[in-house]
Protein backbone atom coordinates (compact mmCIF):
# COMPACT_ATOMS: atom_id res chain seq x y z
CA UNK A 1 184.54 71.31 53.80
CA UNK A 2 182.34 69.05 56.13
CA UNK A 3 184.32 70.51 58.93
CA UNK A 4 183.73 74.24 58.42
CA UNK A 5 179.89 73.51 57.64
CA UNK A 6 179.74 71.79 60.98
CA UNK A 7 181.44 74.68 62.54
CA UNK A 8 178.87 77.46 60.99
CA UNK A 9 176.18 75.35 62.23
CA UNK A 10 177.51 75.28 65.73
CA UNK A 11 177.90 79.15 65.08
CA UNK A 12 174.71 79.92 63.79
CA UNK A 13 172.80 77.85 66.62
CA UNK A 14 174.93 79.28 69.38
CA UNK A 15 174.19 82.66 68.04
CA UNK A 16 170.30 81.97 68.16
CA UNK A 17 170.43 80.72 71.80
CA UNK A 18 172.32 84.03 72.90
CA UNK A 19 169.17 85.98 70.94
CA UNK A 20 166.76 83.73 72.33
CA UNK A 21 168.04 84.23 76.46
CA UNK A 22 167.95 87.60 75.77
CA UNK A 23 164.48 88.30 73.97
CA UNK A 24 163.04 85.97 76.70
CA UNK A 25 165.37 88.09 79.64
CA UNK A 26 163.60 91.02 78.67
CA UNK A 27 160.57 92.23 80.87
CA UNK A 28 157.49 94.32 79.71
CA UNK A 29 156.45 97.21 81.84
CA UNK A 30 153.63 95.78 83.75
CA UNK A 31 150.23 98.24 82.80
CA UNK A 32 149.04 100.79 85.17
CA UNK A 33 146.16 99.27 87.30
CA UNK A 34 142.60 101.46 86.43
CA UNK A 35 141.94 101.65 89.87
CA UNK A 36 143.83 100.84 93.53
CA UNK A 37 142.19 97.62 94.94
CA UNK A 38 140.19 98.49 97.98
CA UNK A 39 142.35 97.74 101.38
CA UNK A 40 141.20 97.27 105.23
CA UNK A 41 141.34 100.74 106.24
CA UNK A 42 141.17 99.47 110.02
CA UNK A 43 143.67 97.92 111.90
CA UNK A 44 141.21 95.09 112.57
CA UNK A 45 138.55 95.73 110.12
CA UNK A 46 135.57 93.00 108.97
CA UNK A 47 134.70 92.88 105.31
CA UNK A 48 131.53 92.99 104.41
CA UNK A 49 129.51 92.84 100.76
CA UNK A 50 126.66 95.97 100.66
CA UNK A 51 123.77 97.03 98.52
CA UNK A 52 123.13 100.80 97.70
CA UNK A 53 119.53 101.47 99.18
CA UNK A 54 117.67 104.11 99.09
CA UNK A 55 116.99 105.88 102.75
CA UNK A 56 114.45 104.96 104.84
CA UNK A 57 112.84 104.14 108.12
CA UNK A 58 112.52 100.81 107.96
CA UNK A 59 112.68 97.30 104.65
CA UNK A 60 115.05 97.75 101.88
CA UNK A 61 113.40 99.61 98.53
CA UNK A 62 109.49 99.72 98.02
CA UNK A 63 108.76 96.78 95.88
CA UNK A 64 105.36 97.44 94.41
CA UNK A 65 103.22 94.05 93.29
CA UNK A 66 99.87 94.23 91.61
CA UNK A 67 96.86 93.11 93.58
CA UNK A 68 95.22 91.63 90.48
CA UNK A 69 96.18 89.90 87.49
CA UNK A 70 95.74 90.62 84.01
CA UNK A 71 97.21 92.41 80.82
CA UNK A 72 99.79 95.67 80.70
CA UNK A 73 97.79 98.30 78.82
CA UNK A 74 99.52 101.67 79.49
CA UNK A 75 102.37 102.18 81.57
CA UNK A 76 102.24 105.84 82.64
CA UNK A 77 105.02 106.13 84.48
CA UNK A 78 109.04 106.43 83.61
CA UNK A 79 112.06 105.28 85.51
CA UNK A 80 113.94 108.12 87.04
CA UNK A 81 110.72 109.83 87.63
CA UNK A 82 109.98 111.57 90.97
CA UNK A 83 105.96 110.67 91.41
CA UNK A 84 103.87 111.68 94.06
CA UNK A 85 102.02 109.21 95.76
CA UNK A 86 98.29 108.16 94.48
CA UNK A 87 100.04 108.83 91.30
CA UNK A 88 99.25 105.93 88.05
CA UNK A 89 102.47 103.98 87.51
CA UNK A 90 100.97 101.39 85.28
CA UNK A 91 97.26 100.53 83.99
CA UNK A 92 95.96 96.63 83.84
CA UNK A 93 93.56 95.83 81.33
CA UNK A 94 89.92 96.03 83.32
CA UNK A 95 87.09 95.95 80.73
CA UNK A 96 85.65 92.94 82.57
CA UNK A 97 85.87 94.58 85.81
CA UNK A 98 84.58 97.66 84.55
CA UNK A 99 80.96 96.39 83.04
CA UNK A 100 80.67 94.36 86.34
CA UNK A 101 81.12 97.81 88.51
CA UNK A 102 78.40 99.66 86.46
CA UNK A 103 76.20 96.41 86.12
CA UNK A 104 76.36 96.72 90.47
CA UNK A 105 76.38 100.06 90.60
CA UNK A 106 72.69 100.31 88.18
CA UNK A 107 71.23 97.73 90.73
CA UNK A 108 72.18 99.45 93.64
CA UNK A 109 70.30 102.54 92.04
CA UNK A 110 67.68 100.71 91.53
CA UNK A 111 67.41 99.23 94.83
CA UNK A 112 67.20 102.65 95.80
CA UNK A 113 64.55 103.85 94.13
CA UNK A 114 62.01 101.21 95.34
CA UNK A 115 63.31 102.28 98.56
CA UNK A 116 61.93 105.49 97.88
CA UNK A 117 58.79 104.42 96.23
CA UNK A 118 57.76 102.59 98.76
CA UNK A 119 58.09 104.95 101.49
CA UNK A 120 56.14 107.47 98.77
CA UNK A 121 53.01 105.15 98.84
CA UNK A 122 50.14 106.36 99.10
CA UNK A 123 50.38 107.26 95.27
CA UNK A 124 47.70 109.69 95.23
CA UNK A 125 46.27 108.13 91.44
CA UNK A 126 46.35 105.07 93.74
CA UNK A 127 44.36 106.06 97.13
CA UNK A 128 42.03 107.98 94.02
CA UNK A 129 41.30 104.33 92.37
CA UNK A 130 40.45 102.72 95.90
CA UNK A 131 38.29 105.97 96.70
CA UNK A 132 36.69 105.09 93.90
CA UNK A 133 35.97 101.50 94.36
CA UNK A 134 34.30 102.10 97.53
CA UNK A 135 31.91 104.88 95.80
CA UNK A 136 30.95 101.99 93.42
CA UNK A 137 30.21 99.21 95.88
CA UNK A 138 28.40 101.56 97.79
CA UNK A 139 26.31 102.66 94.54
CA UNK A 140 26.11 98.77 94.41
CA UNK A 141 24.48 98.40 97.45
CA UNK A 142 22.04 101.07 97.15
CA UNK A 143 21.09 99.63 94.01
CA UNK A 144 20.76 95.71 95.57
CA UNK A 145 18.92 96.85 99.30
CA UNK A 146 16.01 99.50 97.18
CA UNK A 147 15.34 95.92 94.43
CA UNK A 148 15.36 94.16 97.78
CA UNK A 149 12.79 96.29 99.25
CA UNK A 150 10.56 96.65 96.29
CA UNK A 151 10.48 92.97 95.80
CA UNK A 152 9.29 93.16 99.94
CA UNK A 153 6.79 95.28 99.42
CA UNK A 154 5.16 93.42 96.46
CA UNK A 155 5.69 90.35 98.28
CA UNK A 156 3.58 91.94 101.35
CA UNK A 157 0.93 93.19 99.32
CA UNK A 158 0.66 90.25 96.93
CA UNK A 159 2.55 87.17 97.99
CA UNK A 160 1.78 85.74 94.59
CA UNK A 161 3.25 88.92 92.88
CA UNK A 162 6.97 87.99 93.67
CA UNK A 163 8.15 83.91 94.25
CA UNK A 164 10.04 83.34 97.21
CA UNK A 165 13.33 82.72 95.15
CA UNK A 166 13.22 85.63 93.55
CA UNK A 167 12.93 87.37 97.06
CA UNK A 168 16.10 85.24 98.56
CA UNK A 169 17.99 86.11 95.20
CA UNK A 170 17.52 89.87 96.01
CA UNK A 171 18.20 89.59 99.56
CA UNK A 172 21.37 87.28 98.51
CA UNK A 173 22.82 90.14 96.39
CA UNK A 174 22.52 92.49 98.96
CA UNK A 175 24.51 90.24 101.26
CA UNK A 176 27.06 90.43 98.55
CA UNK A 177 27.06 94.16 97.84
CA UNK A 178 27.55 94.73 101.62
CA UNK A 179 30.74 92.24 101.80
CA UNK A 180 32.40 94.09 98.52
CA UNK A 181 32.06 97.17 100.20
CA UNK A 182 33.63 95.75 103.57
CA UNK A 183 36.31 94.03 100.53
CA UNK A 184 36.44 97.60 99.07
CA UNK A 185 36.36 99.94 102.42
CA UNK A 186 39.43 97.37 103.85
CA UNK A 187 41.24 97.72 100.33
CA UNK A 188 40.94 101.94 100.62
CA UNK A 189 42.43 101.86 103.98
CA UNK A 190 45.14 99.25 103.16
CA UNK A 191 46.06 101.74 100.09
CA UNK A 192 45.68 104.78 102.34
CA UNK A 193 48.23 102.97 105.14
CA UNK A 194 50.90 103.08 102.11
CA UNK A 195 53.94 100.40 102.36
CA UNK A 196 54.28 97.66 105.44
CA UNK A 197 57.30 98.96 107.10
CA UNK A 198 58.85 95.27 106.95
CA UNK A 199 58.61 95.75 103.30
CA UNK A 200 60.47 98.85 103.68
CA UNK A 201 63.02 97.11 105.68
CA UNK A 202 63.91 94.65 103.56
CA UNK A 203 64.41 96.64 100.47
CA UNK A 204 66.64 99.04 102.41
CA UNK A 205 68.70 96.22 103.63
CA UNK A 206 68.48 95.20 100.01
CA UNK A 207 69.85 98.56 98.25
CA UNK A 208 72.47 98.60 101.68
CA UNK A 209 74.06 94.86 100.67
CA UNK A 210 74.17 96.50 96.70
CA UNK A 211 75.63 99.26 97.55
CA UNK A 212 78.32 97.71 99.58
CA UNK A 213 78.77 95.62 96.52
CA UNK A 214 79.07 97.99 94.24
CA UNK A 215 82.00 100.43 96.32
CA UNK A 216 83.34 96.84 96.80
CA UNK A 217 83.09 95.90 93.14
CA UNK A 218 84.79 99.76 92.18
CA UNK A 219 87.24 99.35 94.78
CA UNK A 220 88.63 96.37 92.99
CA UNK A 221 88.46 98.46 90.06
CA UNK A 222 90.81 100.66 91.25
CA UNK A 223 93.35 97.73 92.10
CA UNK A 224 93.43 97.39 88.01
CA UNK A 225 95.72 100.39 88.24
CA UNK A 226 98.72 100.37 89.59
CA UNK A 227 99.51 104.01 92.08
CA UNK A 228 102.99 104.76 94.33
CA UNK A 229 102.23 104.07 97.28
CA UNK A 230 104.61 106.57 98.51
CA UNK A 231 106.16 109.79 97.37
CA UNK A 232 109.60 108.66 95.82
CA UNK A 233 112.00 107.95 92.75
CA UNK A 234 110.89 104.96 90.67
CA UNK A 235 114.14 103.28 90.33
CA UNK A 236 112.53 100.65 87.83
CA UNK A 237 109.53 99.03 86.17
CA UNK A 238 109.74 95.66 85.56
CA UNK A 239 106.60 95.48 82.72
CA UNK A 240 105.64 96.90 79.14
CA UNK A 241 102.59 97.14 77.22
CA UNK A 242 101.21 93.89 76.70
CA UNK A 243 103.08 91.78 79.01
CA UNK A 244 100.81 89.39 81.59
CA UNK A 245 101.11 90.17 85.44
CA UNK A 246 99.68 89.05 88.13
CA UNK A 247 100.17 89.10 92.42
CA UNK A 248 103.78 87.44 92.00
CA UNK A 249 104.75 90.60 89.96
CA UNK A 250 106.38 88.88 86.84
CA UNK A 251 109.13 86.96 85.28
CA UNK A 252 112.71 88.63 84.84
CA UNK A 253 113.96 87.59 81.01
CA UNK A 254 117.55 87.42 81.74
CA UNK A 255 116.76 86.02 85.14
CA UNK A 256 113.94 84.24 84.91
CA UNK A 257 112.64 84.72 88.83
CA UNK A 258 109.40 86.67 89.97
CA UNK A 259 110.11 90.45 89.71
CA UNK A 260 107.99 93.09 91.59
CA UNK A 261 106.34 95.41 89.09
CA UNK A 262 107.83 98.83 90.24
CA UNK A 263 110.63 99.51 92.62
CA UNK A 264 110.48 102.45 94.24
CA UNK A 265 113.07 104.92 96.30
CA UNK A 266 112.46 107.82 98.58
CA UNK A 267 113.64 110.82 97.58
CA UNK A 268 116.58 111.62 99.12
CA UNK A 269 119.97 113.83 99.04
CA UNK A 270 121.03 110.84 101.27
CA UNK A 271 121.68 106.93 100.41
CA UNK A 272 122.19 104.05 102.55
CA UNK A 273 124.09 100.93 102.45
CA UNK A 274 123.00 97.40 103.85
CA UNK A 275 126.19 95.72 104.73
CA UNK A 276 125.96 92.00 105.18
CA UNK A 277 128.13 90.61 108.18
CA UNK A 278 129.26 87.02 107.70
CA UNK A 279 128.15 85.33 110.76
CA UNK A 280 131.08 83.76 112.08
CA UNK A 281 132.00 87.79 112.29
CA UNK A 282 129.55 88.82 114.76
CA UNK A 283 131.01 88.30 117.55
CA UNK A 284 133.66 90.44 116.58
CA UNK A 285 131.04 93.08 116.99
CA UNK A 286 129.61 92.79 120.07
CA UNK A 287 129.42 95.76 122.22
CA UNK A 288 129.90 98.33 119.28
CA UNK A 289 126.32 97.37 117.58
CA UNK A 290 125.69 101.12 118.30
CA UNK A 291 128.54 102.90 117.47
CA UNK A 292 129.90 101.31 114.45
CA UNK A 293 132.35 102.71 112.19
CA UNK A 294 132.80 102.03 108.49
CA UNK A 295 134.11 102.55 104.82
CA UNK A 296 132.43 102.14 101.85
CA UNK A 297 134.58 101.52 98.67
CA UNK A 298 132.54 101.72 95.66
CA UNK A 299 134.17 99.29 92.61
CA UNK A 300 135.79 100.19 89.85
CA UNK A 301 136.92 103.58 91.15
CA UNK A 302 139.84 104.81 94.24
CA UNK A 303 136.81 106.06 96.12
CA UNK A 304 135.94 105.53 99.22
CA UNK A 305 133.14 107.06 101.19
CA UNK A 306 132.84 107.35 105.17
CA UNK A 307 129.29 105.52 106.00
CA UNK A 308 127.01 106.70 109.76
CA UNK A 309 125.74 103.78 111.28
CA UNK A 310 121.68 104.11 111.33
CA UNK A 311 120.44 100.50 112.88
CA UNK A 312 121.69 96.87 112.65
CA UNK A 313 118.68 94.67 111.52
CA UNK A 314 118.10 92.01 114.35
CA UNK A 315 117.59 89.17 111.84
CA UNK A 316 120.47 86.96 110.53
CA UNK A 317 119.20 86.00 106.99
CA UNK A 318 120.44 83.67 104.35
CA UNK A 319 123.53 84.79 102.20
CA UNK A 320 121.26 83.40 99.48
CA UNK A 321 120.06 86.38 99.31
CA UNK A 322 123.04 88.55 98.15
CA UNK A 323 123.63 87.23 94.52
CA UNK A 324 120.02 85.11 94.48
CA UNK A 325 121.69 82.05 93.39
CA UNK A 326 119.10 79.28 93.66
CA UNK A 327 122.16 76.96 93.62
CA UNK A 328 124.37 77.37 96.51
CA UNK A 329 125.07 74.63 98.57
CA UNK A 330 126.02 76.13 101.79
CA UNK A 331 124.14 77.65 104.32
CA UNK A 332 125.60 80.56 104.68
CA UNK A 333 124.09 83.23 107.14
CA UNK A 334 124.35 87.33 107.44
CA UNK A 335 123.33 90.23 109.31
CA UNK A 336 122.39 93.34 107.87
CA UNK A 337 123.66 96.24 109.02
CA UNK A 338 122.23 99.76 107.57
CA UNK A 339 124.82 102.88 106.90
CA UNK A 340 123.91 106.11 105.32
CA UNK A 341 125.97 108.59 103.55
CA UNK A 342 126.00 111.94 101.19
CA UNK A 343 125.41 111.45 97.81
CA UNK A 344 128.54 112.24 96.25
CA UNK A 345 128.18 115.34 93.31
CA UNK A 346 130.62 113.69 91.38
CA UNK A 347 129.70 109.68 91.07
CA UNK A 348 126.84 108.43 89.90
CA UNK A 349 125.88 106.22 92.66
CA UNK A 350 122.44 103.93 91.89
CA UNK A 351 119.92 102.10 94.55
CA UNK A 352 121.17 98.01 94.02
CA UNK A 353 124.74 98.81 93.37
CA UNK A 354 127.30 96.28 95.04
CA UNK A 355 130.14 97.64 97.20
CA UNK A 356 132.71 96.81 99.54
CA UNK A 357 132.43 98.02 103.13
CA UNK A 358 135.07 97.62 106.22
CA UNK A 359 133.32 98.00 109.30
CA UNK A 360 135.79 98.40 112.32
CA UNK A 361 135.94 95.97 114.53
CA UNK A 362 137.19 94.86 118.76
């Protein structure tokens, strides 16, 4: 009995090792890749990682910072939206700034207007009021030199008639009468001559230096909103309502670097590519800086798009750059090369996509 137990065992375990080699002999049917992995197209070909940028003359994208700091009220502006340029993108609280650019602009009228007075003067109701203080220290006179000679002639016929300080009195206040009508006569003609033209002067240069103070004072105003500076695409905006920006443009959430504001695009049926060329490639393509040939592949799809060299950029710049990681020990070192190329009908193809380029090489 032991003996045939032993022998089922044997059986049974046998039996399970057979199943087993052949369960694990088996292979699945490896899965269909989504997409053929980009290959070197040339028989000596350098690799390269690229950027989608939109085309232009010169600098990557337009990266638009504010030239003041202060709160997001309105942003007037969407992304994907072809704006003109001069045209609002996104409004910065400016009450402050407001007030001060009437409070300048009310003193520079006002500077103005004594300008104006004073090269008005005489005032007629003015030169009138002189006019008429000379008529009345004339009368003044008149009145002083006839008590002056009556008290004269009394005085000659009777000395006793009139005392000798009554006589100096009268001829004192003629003295006096004749000086306010010199004091009177000067003040007519000083009226009549109207403003001194220093006077003038300086409250021109004064209403000049306000109203350079005010244009300056609404030309900062106008920094408080935010206009394209070219005609383009605005690829993105980097703000909403509320949010606190100032010259650094602000802080990316997922990020957490200094974002421009707005990036903007020329509008284009064309797009270009900035290819960055390791720098131990280089040499590789000396003599063919100006007729360089090259592939884009664009990730996650079989396509592949021919690229027309525009310009190589004449700066080797950090790779830092690239993926902006703050943390990367190695100097690494590129040059930028700029392609351009149709935009294809049927792939959506985006300003700061990454692709792969081959450019060919010696």
């Amino acid at each position: 009995m032991r003996t045939r137990l032993l022998f089922l065992l044997s059986a049974a375990g046998l039996l399970a090792g057979l199943l087993s080699a052949a369960f694990f002999a088996l292979h699945a049917q490896p899965n269909t890749p989504a997409f053929r992995p980009p290959s070197n197209p040339y028989e000596r070909g350098v690799y390269a990682n690229g950027i989608v940028e939109s085309e232009q003359a010169s600098g990557a994208n337009v990266n638009v910072y504010p030239e003041v700091a202060g709160t997001v009220t309105e942003i007037a502006a969407g992304e994907g939206q072809r704006v003109s340029r001069g045209t609002p993108l996104v409004q910065i609280e400016d009450s402050v700034q407001r007030a001060t650019a009437e409070q300048l602009r009310a003193q520079a009228t006002a500077a103005v207007a004594v300008v104006e007075e004073l090269r008005a003067q005489p005032r007629p109701e003015t030169l009138e009021v002189a006019a008429s203080q000379v008529r009345a220290a004339e009368a003044t006179l008149r009145t002083a030199s006839d008590q002056l000679a009556k008290q004269r002639a009394s005085y000659t016929a009777d000395p006793r008639s009139v005392s000798r300080a009554t006589l100096d009195d009268a001829t004192n206040a003629v003295r006096v009468a004749r000086a306010n009508l010199g004091v009177a006569r000067r003040q007519f003609d000083l009226v009549k001559a109207g403003a001194w033209i220093y006077d003038i002067r300086n409250e021109e240069a004064q209403a000049a230096a306000l109203a350079k103070a005010a244009a300056a004072s609404e030309a900062l105003l106008g920094k408080y909103t935010i206009r394209a500076p070219v005609d383009g695409t605005v690829l993105s905006i980097n703000a909403t309502v509320g949010s606190y920006i100032s010259s650094q443009g602000t802080v990316d959430p997922y990020t957490q670097s200094a974002v421009p504001i707005v990036v903007m695009g020329l509008q284009s049926e064309r797009l270009a590519v900035r290819a960055f060329i390791d720098e131990i490639l280089i040499p590789k393509l000396l003599g063919k800086s100006n007729r360089l040939q090259a592939v884009m592949y664009v990730r996650g799809t079989d396509v592949h798009i021919p690229l027309a060299f525009v310009r190589v950029q004449p700066y080797v710049s950090p790779k830092i750059e690239l993926s902006n990681a703050r943390t990367e020990r190695v100097d690494l070192r590129v040059l930028p090369v700029i392609f351009r190329f149709e935009r294809p009908a049927n792939l959506p193809l985006y300003p700061g996509q990454l692709v792969d380029v081959y450019v060919q090489a010696e």
